[in-house]
Protein backbone atom coordinates (compact mmCIF):
# COMPACT_ATOMS: atom_id res chain seq x y z
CA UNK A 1 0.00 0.00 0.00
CA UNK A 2 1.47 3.26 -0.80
CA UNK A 3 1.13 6.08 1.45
CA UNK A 4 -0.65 9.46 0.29
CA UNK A 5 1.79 12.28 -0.72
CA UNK A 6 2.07 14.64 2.59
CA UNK A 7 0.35 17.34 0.69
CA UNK A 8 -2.39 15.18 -0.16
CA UNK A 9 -2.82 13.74 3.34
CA UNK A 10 -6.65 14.19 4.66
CA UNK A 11 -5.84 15.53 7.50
CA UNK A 12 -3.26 18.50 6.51
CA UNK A 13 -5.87 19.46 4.07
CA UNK A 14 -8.73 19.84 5.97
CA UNK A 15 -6.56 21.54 8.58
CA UNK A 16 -6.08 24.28 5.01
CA UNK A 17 -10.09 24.32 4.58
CA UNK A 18 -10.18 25.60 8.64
CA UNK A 19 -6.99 27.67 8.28
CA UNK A 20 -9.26 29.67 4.78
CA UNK A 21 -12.60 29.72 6.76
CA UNK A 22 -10.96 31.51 10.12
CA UNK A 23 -9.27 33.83 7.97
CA UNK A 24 -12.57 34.61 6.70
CA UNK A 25 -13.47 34.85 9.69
CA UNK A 26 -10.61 37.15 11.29
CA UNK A 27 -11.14 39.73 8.28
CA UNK A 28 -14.90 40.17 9.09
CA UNK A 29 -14.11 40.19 12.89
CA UNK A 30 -11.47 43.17 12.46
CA UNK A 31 -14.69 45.20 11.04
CA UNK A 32 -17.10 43.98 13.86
CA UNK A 33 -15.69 45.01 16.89
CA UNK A 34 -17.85 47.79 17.30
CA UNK A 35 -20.72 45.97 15.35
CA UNK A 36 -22.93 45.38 18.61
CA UNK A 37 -23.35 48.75 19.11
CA UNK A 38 -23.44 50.07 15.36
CA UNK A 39 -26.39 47.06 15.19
CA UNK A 40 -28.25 48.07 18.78
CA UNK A 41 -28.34 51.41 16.95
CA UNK A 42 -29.84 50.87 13.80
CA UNK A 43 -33.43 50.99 12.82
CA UNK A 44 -34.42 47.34 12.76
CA UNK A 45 -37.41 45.05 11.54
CA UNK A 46 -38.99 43.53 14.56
CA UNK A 47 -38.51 39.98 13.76
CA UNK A 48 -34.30 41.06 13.81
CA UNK A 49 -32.43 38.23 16.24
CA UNK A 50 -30.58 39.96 19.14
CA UNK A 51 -26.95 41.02 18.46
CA UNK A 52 -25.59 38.19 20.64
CA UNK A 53 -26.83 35.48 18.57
CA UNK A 54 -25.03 36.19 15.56
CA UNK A 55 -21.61 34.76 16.77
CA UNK A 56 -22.45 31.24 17.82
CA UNK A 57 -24.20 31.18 14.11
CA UNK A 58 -21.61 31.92 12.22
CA UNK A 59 -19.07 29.72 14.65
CA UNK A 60 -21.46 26.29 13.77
CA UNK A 61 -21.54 27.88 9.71
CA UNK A 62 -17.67 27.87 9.21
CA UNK A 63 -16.77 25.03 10.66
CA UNK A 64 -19.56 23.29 8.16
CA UNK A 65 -18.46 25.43 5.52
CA UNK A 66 -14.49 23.75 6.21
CA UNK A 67 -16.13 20.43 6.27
CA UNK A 68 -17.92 21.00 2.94
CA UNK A 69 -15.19 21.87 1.24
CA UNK A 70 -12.71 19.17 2.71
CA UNK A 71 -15.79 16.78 2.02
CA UNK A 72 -15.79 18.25 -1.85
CA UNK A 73 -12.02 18.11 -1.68
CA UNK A 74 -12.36 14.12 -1.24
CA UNK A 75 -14.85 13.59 -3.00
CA UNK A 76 -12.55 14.92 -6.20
CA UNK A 77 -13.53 18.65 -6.69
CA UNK A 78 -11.32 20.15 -9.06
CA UNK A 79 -9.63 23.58 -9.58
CA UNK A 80 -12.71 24.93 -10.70
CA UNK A 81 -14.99 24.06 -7.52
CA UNK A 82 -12.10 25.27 -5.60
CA UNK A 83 -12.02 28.29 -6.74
CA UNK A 84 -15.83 28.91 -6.59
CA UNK A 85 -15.07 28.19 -2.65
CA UNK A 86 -12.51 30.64 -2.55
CA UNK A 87 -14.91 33.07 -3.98
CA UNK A 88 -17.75 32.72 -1.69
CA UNK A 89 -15.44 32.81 1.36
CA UNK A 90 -13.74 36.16 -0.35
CA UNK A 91 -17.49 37.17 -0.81
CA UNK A 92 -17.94 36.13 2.78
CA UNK A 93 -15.36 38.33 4.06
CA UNK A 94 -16.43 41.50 2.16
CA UNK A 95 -19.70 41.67 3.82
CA UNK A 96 -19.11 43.04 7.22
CA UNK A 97 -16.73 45.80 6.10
CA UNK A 98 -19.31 47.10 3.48
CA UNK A 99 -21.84 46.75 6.14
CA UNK A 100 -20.29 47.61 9.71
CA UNK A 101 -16.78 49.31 8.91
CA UNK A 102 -18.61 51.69 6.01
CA UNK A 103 -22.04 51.62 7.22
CA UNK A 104 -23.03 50.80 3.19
CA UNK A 105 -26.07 49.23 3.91
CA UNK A 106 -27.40 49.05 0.06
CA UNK A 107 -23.87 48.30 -1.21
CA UNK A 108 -24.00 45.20 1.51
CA UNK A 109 -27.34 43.87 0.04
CA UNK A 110 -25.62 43.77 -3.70
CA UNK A 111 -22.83 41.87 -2.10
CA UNK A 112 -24.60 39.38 -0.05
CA UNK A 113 -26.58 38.72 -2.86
CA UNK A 114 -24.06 37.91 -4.71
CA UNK A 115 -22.51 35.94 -2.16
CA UNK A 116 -25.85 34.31 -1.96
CA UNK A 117 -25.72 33.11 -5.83
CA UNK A 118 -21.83 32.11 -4.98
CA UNK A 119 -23.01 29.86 -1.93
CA UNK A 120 -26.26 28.13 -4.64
CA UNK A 121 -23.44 27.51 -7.36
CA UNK A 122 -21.34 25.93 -4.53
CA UNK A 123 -23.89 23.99 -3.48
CA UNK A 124 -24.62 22.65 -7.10
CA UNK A 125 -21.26 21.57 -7.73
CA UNK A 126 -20.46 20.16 -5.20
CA UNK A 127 -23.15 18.16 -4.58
CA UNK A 128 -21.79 15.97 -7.92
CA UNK A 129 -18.46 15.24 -5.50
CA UNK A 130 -20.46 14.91 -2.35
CA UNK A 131 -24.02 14.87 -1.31
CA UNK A 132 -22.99 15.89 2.03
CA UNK A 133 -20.85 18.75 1.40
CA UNK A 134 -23.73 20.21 -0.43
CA UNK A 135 -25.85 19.78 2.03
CA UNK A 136 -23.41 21.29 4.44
CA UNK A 137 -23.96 24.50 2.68
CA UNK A 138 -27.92 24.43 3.56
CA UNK A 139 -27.80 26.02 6.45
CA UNK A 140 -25.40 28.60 5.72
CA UNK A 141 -27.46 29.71 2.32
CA UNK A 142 -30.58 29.29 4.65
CA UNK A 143 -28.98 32.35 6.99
CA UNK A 144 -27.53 34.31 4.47
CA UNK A 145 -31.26 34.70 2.79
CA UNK A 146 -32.28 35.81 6.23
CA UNK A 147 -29.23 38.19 6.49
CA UNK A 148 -30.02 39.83 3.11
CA UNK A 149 -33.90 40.56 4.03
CA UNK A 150 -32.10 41.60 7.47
CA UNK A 151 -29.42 43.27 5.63
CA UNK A 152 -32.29 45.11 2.89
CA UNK A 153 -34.27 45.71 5.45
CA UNK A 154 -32.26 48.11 7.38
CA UNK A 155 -31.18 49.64 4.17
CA UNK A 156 -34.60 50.53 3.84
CA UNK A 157 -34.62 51.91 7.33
CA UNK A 158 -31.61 54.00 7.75
C-alpha cells in the first residue's frame, strides 16, 4: 500500500479548509468590533435576532463550511470548484466591512446577494463530488437569505 503524498494527506488538508474559513473569519471580525453597538443602533425590523446570537451562528456555519469543502475536496472537486469556494469565502469576508466598517447598507445587500448566488453555485457543484458537502452548505445559504432581508431591510430603514 502506498502512502498518500504529505500534501495530499486528509488531515493536513482539511486543517487548510479551517486555516481559509478563520481567515474569513478574522477579516470580518477586524470590522465587527464595534458591530454590537453600530447594530443596537440601527433601525431594525422587529422579527431582527438579538446582536448576541449572531456569533455562535456563524461559529457552527464555518466550521460546516471547512467540512464542505474538505468533504468536496475528497470527493474529487477540481480547480474549478475550488475556486468557486474561494470566492464565496472572499465574498464572505467583504460583507461586514461594506456593512459595519462603512455603514453601506445598500452596497451590503448587492454583495450578499451575490454571495448568496456564490453559496447556490457551490452547493450545485459540489453536490456531484459529495451529497454531504452540499448539504453542508444548507444552512449557511438558509442564513444568508435571512441576512439579506435583514441586511435590505435596514437599508430601507436608515
Amino acid at each position: 500500500m502506498t502512502a498518500l503524498p504529505l500534501r495530499h494527506h486528509p488531515v493536513r488538508v482539511l486543517l487548510v479548509f479551517v486555516a481559509a474559513v478563520v481567515v474569513t473569519a478574522v477579516v470580518g471580525s477586524l470590522f465587527s468590533v464595534s458591530a454590537g453597538a453600530e447594530y443596537q443602533a440601527l433601525q431594525r425590523p422587529s422579527w431582527a435576532p438579538p446582536g448576541w446570537l449572531f456569533g455562535p451562528v456563524w461559529t457552527v456555519l464555518y466550521g460546516l463550511i471547512a467540512l464542505s469543502g474538505w468533504l468536496a475536496w475528497r470527493g474529487g472537486a477540481g480547480r474549478g470548484e475550488l475556486t468557486l469556494f474561494g470566492v464565496q469565502l472572499v465574498l464572505n469576508a467583504l460583507w461586514t466591512p461594506l456593512f459595519f466598517g462603512l455603514g453601506w447598507y445598500s452596497a451590503a445587500f448587492a454583495e450578499i446577494l451575490l454571495l448568496w448566488l456564490s453559496i447556490a453555485a457551490l452547493a450545485v457543484v459540489f453536490f456531484s463530488r459529495s451529497k454531504a458537502a452540499a448539504l453542508l452548505l444548507v444552512p449557511y445559504l438558509a442564513w444568508v437569505s435571512f441576512a439579506a432581508a435583514l441586511n435590505i431591510s435596514i437599508a430601507l430603514s436608515n
